[in-house]
N, C-alpha and C. Protein backbone atom coordinates (compact mmCIF):
# COMPACT_ATOMS: atom_id res chain seq x y z
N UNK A 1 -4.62 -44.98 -61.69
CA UNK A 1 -5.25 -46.06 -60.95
C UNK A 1 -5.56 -45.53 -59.55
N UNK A 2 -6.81 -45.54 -59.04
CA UNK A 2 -7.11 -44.95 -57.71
C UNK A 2 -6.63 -45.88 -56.50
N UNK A 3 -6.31 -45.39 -55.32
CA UNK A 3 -6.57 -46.75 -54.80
C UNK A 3 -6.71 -48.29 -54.43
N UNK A 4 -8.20 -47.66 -54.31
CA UNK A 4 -8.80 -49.21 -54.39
C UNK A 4 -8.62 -50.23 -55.10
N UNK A 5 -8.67 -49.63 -56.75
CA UNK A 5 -8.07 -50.08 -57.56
C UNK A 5 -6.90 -50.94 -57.78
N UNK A 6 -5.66 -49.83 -56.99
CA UNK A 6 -4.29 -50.51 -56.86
C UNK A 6 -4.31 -52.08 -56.04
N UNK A 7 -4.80 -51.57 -54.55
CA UNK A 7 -5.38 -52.11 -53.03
C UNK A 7 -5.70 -54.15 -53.52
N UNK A 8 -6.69 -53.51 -54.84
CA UNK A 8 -7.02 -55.27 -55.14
C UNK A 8 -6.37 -55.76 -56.29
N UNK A 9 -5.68 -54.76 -57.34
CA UNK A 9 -4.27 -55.44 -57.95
C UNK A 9 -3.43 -56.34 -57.52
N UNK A 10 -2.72 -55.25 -56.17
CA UNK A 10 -1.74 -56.31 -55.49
C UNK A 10 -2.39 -57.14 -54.83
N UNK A 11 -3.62 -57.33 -54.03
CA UNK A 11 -4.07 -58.34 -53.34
C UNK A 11 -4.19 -59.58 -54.18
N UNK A 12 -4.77 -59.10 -55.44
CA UNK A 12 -4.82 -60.44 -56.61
C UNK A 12 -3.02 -61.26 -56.80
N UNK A 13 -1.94 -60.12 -57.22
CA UNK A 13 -0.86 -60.65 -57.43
C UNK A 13 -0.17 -61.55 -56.38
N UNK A 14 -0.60 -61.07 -55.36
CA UNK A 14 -0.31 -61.78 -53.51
C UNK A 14 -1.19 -63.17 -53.77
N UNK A 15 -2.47 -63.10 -54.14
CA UNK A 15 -3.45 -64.38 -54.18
C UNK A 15 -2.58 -65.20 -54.99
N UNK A 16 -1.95 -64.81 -55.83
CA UNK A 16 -1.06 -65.76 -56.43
C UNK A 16 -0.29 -66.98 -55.97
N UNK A 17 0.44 -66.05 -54.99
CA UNK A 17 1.90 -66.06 -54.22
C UNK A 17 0.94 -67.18 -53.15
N UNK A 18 0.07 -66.95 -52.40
CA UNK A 18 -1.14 -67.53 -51.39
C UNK A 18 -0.99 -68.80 -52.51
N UNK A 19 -1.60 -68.79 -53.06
CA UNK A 19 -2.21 -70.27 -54.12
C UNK A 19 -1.01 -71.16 -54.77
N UNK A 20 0.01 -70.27 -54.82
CA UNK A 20 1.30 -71.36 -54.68
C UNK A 20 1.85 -72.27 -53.52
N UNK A 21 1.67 -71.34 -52.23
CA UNK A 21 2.11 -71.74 -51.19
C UNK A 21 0.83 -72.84 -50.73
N UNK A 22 0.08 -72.64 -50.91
CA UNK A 22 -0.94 -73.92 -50.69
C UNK A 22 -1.12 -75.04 -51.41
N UNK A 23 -0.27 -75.03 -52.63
CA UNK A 23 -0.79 -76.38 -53.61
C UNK A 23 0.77 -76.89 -52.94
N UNK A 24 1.89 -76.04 -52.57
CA UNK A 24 3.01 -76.70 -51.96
C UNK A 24 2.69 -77.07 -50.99
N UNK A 25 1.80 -76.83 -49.85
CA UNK A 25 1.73 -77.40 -48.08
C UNK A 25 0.69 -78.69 -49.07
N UNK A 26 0.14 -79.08 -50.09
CA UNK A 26 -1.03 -80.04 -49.94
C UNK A 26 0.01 -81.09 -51.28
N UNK A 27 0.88 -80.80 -51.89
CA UNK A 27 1.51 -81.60 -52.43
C UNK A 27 2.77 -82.44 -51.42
N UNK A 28 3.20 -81.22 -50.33
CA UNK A 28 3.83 -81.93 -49.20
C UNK A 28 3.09 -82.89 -48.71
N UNK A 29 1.84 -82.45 -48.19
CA UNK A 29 1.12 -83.31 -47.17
C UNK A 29 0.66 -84.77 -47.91
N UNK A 30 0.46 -84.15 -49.33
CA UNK A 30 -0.10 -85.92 -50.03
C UNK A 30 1.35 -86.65 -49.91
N UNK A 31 2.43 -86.02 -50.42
CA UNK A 31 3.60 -87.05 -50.45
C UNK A 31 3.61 -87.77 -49.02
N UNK A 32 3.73 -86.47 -47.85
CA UNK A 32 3.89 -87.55 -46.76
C UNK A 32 2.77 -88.25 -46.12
N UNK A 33 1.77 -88.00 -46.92
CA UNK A 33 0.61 -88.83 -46.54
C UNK A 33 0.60 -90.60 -46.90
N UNK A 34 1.39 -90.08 -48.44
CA UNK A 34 1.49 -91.35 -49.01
C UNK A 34 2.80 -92.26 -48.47
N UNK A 35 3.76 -91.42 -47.37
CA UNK A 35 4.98 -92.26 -47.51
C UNK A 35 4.63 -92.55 -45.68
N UNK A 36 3.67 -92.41 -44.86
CA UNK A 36 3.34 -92.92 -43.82
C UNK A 36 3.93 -91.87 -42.90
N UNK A 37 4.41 -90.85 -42.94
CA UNK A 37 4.87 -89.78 -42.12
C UNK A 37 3.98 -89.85 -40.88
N UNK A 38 2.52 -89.66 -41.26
CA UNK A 38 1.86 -89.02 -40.33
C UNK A 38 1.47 -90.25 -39.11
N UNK A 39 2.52 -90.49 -38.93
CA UNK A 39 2.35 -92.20 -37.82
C UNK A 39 3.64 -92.15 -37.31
N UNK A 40 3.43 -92.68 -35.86
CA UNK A 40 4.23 -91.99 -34.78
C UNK A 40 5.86 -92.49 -35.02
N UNK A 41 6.10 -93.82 -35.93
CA UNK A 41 7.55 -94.60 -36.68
C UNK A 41 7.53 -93.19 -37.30
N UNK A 42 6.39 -92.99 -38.03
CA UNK A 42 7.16 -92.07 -39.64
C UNK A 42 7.72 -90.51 -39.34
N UNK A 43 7.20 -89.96 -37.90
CA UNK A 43 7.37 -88.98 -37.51
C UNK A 43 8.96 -89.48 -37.16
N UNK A 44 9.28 -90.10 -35.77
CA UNK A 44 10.52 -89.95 -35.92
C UNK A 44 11.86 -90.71 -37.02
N UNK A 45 10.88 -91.36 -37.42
CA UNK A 45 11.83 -91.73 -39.23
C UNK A 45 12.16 -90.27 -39.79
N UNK A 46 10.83 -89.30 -39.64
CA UNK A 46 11.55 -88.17 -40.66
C UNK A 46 12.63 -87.25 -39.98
N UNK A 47 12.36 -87.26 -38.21
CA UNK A 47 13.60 -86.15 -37.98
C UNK A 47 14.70 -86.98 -37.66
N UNK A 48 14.59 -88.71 -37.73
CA UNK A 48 15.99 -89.27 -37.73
C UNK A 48 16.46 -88.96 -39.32
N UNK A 49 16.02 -88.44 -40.27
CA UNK A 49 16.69 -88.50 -41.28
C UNK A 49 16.83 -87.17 -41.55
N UNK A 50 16.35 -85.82 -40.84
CA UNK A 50 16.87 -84.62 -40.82
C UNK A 50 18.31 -84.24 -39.93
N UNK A 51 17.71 -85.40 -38.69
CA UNK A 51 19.40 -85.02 -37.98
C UNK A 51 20.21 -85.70 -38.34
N UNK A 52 20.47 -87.08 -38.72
CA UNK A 52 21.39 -87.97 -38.92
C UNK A 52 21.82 -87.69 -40.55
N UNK A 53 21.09 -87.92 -41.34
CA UNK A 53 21.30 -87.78 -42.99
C UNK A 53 21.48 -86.19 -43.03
N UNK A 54 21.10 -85.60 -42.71
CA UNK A 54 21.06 -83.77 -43.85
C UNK A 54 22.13 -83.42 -42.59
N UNK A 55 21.98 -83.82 -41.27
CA UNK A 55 22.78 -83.32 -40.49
C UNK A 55 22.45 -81.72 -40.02
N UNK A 56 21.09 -81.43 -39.87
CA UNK A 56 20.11 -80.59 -39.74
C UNK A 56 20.15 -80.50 -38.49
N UNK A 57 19.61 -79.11 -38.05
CA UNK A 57 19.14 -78.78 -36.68
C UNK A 57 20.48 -78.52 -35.73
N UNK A 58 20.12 -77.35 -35.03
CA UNK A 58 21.41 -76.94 -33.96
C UNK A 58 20.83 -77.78 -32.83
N UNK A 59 21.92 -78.09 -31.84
CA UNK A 59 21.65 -78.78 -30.37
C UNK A 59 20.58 -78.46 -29.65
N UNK A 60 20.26 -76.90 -29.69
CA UNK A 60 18.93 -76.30 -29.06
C UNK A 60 17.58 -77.19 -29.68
N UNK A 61 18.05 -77.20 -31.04
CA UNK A 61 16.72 -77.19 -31.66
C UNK A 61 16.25 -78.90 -31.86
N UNK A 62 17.59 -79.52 -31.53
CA UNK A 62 17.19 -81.24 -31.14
C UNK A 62 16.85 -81.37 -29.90
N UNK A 63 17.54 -80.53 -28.86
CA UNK A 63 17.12 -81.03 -27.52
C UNK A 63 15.12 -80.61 -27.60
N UNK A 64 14.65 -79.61 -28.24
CA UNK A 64 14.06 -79.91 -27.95
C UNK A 64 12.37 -80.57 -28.70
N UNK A 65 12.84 -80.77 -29.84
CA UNK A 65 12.50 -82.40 -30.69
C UNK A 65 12.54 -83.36 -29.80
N UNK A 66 13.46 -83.87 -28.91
CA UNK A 66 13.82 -84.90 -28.22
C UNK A 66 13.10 -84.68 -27.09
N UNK A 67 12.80 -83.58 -27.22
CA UNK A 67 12.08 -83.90 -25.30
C UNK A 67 10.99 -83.25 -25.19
N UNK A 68 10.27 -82.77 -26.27
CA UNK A 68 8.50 -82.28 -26.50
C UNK A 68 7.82 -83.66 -27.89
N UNK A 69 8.92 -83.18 -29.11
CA UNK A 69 7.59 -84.11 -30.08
C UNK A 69 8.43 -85.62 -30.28
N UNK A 70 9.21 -85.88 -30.00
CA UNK A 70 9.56 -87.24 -30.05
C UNK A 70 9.15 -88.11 -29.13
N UNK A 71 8.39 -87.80 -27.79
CA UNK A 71 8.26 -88.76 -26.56
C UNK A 71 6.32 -88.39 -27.04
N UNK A 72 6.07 -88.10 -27.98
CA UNK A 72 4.64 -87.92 -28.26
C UNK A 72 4.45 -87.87 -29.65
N UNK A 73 5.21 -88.62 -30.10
CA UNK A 73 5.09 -88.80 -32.19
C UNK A 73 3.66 -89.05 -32.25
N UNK A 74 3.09 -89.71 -31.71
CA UNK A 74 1.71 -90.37 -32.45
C UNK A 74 0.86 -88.75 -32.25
N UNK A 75 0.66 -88.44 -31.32
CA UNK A 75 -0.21 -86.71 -31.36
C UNK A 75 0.45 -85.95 -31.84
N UNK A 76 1.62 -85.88 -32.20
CA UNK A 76 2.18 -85.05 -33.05
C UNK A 76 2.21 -85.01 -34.30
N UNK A 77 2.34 -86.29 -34.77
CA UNK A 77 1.86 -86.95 -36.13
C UNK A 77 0.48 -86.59 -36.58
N UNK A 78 -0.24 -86.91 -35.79
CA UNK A 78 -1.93 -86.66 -35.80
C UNK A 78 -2.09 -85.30 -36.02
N UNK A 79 -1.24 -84.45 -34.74
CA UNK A 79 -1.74 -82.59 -35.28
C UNK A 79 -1.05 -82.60 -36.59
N UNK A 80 0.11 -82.62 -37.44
CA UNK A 80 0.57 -82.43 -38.45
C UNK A 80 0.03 -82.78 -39.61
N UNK A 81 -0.49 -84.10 -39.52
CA UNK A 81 -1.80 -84.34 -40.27
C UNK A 81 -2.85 -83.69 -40.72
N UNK A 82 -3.33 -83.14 -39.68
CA UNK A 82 -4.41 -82.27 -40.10
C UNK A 82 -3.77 -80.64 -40.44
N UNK A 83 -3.00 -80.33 -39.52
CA UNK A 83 -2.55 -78.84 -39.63
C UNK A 83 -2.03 -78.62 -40.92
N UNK A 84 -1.08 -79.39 -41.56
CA UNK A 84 -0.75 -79.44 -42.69
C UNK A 84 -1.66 -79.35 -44.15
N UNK A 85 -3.22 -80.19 -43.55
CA UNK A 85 -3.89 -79.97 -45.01
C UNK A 85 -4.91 -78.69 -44.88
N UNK A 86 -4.86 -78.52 -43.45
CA UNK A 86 -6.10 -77.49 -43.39
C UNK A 86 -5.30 -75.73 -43.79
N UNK A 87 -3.90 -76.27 -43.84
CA UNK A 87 -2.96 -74.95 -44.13
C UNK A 87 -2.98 -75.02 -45.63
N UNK A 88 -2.70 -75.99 -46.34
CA UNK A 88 -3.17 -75.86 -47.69
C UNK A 88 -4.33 -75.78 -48.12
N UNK A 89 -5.26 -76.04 -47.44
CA UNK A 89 -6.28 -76.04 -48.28
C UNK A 89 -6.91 -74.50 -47.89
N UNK A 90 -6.76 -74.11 -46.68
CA UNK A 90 -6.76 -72.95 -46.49
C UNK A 90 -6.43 -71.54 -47.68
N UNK A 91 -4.87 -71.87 -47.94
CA UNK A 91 -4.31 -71.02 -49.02
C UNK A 91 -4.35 -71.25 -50.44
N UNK A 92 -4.99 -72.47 -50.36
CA UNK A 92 -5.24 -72.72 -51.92
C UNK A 92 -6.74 -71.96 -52.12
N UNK A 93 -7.28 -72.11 -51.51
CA UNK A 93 -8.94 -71.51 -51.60
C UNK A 93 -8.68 -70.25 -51.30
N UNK A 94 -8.20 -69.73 -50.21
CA UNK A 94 -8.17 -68.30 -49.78
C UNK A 94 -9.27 -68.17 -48.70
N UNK A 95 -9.33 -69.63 -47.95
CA UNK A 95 -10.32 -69.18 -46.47
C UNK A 95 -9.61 -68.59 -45.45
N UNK A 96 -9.71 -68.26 -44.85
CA UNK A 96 -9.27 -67.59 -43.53
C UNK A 96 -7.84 -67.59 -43.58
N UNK A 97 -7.59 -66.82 -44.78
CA UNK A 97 -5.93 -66.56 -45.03
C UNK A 97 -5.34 -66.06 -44.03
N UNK A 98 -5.88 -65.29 -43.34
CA UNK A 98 -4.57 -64.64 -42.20
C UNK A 98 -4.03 -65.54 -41.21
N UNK A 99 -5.28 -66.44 -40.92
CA UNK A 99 -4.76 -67.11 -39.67
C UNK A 99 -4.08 -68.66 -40.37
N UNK A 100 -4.28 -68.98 -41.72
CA UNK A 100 -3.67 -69.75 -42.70
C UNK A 100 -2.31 -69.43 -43.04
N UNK A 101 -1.99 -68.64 -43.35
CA UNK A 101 -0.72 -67.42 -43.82
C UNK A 101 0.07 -67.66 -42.57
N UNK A 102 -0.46 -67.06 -41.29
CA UNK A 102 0.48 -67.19 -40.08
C UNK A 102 0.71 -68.71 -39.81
N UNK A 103 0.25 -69.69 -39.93
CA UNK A 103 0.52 -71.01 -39.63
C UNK A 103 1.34 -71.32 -40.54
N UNK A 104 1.44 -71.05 -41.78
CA UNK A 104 2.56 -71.31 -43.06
C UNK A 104 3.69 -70.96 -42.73
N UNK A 105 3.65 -69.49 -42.32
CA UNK A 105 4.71 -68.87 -41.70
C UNK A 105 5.54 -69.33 -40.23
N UNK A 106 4.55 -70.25 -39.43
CA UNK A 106 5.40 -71.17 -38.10
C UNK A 106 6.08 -72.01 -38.86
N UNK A 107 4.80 -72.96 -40.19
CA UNK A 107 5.60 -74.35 -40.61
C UNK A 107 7.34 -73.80 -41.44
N UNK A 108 6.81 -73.01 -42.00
CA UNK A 108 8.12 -72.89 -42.77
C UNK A 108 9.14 -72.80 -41.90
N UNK A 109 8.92 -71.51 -40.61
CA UNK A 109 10.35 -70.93 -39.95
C UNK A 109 10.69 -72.06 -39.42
N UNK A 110 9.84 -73.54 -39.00
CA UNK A 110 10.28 -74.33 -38.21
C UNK A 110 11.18 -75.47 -39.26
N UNK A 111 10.69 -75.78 -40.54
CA UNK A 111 11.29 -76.31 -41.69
C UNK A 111 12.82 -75.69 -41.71
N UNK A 112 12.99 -74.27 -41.76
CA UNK A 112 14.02 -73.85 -41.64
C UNK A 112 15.15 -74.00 -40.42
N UNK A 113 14.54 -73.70 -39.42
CA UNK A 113 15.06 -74.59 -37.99
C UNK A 113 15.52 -75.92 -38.47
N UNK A 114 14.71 -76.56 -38.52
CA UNK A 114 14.86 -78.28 -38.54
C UNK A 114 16.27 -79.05 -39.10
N UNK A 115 16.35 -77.96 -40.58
CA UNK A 115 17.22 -78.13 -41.87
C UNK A 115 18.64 -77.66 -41.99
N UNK A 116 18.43 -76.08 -40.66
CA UNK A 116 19.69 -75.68 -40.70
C UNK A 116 20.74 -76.16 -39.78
N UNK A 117 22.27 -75.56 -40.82
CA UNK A 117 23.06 -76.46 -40.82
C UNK A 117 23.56 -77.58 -41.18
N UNK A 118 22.35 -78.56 -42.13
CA UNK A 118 22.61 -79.38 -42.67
C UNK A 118 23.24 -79.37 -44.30
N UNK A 119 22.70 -80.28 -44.59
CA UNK A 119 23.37 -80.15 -45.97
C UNK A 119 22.26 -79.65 -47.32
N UNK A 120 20.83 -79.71 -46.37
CA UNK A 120 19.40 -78.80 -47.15
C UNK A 120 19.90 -77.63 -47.15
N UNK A 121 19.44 -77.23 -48.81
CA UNK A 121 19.72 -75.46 -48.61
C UNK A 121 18.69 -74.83 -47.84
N UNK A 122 18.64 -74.46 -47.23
CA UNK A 122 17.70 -73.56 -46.45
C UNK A 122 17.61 -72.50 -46.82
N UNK A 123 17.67 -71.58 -47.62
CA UNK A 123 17.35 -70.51 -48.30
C UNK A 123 15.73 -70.71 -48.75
N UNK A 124 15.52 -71.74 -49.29
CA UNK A 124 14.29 -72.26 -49.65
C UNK A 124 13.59 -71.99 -48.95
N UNK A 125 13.24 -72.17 -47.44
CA UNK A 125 12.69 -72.28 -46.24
C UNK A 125 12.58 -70.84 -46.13
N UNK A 126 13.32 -69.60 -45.85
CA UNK A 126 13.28 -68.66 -45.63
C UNK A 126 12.45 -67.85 -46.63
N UNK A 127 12.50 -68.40 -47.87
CA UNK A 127 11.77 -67.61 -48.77
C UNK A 127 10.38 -67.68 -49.05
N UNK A 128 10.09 -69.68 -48.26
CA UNK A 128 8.84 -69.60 -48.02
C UNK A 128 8.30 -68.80 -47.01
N UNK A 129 9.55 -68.82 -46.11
CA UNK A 129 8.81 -68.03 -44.81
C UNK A 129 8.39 -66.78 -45.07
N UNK A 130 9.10 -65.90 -45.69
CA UNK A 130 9.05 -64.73 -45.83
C UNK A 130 7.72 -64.82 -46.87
N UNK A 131 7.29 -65.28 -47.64
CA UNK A 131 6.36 -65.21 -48.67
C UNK A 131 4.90 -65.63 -47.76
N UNK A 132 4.94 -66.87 -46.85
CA UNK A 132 3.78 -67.25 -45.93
C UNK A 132 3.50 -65.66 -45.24
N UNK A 133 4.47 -64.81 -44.60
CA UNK A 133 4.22 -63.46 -43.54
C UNK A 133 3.54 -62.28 -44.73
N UNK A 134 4.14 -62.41 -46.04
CA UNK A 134 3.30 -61.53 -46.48
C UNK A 134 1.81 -62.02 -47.10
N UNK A 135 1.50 -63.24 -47.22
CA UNK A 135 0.13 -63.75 -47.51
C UNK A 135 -0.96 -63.56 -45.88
N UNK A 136 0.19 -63.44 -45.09
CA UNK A 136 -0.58 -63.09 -43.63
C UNK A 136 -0.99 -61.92 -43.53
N UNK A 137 0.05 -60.94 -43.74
CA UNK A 137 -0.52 -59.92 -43.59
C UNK A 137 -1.17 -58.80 -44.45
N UNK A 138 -1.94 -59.24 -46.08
CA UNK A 138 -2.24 -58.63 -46.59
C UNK A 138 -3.67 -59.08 -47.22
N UNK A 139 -4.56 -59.72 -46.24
CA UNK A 139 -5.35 -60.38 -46.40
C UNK A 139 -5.99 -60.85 -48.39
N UNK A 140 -5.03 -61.55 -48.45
CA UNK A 140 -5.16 -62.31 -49.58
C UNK A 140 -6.01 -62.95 -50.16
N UNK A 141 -7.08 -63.26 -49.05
CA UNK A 141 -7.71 -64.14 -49.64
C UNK A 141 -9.11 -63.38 -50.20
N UNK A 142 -9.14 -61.85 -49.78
CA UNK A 142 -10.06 -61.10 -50.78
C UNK A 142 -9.84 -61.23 -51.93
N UNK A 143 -9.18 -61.63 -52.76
CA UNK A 143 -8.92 -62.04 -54.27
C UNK A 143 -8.99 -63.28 -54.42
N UNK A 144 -9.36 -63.55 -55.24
CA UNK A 144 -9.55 -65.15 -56.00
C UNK A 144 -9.68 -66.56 -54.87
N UNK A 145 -10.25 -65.82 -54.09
CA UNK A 145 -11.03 -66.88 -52.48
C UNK A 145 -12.03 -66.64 -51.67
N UNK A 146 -12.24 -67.77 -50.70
CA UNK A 146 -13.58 -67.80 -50.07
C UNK A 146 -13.53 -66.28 -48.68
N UNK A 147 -12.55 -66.01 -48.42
CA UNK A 147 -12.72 -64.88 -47.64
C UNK A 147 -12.92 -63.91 -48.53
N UNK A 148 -12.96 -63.58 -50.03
CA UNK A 148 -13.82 -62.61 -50.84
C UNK A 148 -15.19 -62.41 -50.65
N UNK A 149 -15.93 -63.96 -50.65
CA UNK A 149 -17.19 -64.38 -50.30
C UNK A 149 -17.74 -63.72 -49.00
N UNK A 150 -16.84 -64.14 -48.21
CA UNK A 150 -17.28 -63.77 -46.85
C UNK A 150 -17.33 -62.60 -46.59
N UNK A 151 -16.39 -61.40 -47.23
CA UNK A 151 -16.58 -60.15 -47.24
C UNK A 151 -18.22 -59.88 -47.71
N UNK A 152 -18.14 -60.31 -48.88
CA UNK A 152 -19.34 -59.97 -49.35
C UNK A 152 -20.83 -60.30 -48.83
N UNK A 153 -20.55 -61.35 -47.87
CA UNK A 153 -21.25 -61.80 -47.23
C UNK A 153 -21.88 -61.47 -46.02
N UNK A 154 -20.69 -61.38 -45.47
CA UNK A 154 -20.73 -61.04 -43.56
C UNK A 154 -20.28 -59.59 -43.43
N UNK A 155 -19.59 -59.08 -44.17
CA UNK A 155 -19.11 -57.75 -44.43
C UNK A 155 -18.24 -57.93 -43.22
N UNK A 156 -16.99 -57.28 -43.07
CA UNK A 156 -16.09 -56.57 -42.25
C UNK A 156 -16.50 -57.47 -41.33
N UNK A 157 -14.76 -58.43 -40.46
CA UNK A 157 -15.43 -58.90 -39.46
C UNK A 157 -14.70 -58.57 -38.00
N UNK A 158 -15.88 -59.23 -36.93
CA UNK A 158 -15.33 -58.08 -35.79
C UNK A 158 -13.62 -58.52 -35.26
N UNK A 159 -13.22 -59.73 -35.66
CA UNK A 159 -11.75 -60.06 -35.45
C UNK A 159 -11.12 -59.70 -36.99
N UNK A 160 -9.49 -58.83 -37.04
CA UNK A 160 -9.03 -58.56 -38.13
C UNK A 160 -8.11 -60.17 -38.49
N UNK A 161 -8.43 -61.02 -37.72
CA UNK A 161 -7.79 -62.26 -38.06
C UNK A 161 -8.38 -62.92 -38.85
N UNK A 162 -9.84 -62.98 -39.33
CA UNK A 162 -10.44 -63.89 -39.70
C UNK A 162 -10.73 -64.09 -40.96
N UNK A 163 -11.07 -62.94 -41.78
CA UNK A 163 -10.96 -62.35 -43.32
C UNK A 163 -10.65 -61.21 -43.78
C-alpha cells in the first residue's frame, strides 16, 4: 500500500470516529433542546444538578461557573445552542473538521471538568476528549465529507485550519 493510499485509509477509519462524535454532540443537543436546557432556568437547572446531584466539579471549577456563566445563563444558553449543533453538524458532515474537532475537544474537556469528582464516570469524557483531538488533528473530513469537496474544489487552503 503506498502512501497515499495508507494517508486516506486511516483518514476514512478517523471519518468514522468524526461521524460518531457528531451524531453524539446533535443527539445531545436535540435531547437538550427538547428538555429546555438552552434557556437561561435550564442552563442553571443543568449545573444545579451537576453540582448538587452528581456532586461534580472541583471548587475552582464552580467558582468559576458562578461568577462567568451563571450571572449570564441566557447568552450562555444562546452560545451553547448554537455551538453545540454547528459542532455536530460540523462532524457529522465533515465541514470544517479541524476547527469542529477542536471545539469537540473544549466541549468534552469541559464535560469532563464539570463531572469530575462526582458520581459521573468521567472516563467517558476523556475518551471523547481524546477522540474529538484526534478528529482535529488529522483532517478528517477529507473522507466521507464536505471538506473532501472543498479540497477538490478550492484546492489546498491558505489557513491549515479550515480543510
Amino acid at each position: 500500500m503506498n502512501t497515499d493510499t495508507q494517508a486516506q485509509y486511516f483518514r476514512r477509519m478517523i471519518a468514522v470516529l468524526r461521524i460518531t462524535l457528531g451524531v453524539i454532540l446533535l443527539v445531545t443537543w436535540y435531547d437538550n433542546f427538547t428538555k429546555g436546557v438552552y434557556t437561561a432556568d435550564g442552563i442553571r437547572g443543568l449545573f444545579d444538578w451537576i453540582f448538587n446531584e452528581t456532586g461534580g466539579g472541583s471548587d475552582a471549577y464552580r467558582a468559576i461557573v458562578n461568577s462567568t456563566i451563571l450571572p449570564n445563563a441566557g447568552a450562555f444558553a444562546a452560545f451553547q445552542l448554537v455551538a453545540e449543533l454547528l459542532l455536530g453538524l460540523g462532524l457529522t458532515f465533515g465541514g470544517l473538521t479541524t476547527i469542529a474537532g477542536w471545539g469537540a475537544t473544549v466541549f468534552f474537556l469541559n464535560l469532563f471538568l464539570s463531572y469530575q469528582g462526582g458520581s459521573e464516570w468521567i472516563w467517558t469524557y476523556v475518551l471523547l476528549t481524546a477522540a474529538g483531538f484526534v478528529v482535529a488533528t488529522t483532517k478528517s473530513g477529507r473522507a466521507f465529507g464536505l471538506d473532501q469537496l472543498l479540497l477538490q474544489t478550492q484546492g489546498e487552503p491558505k489557513k491549515w485550519w479550515l480543510w
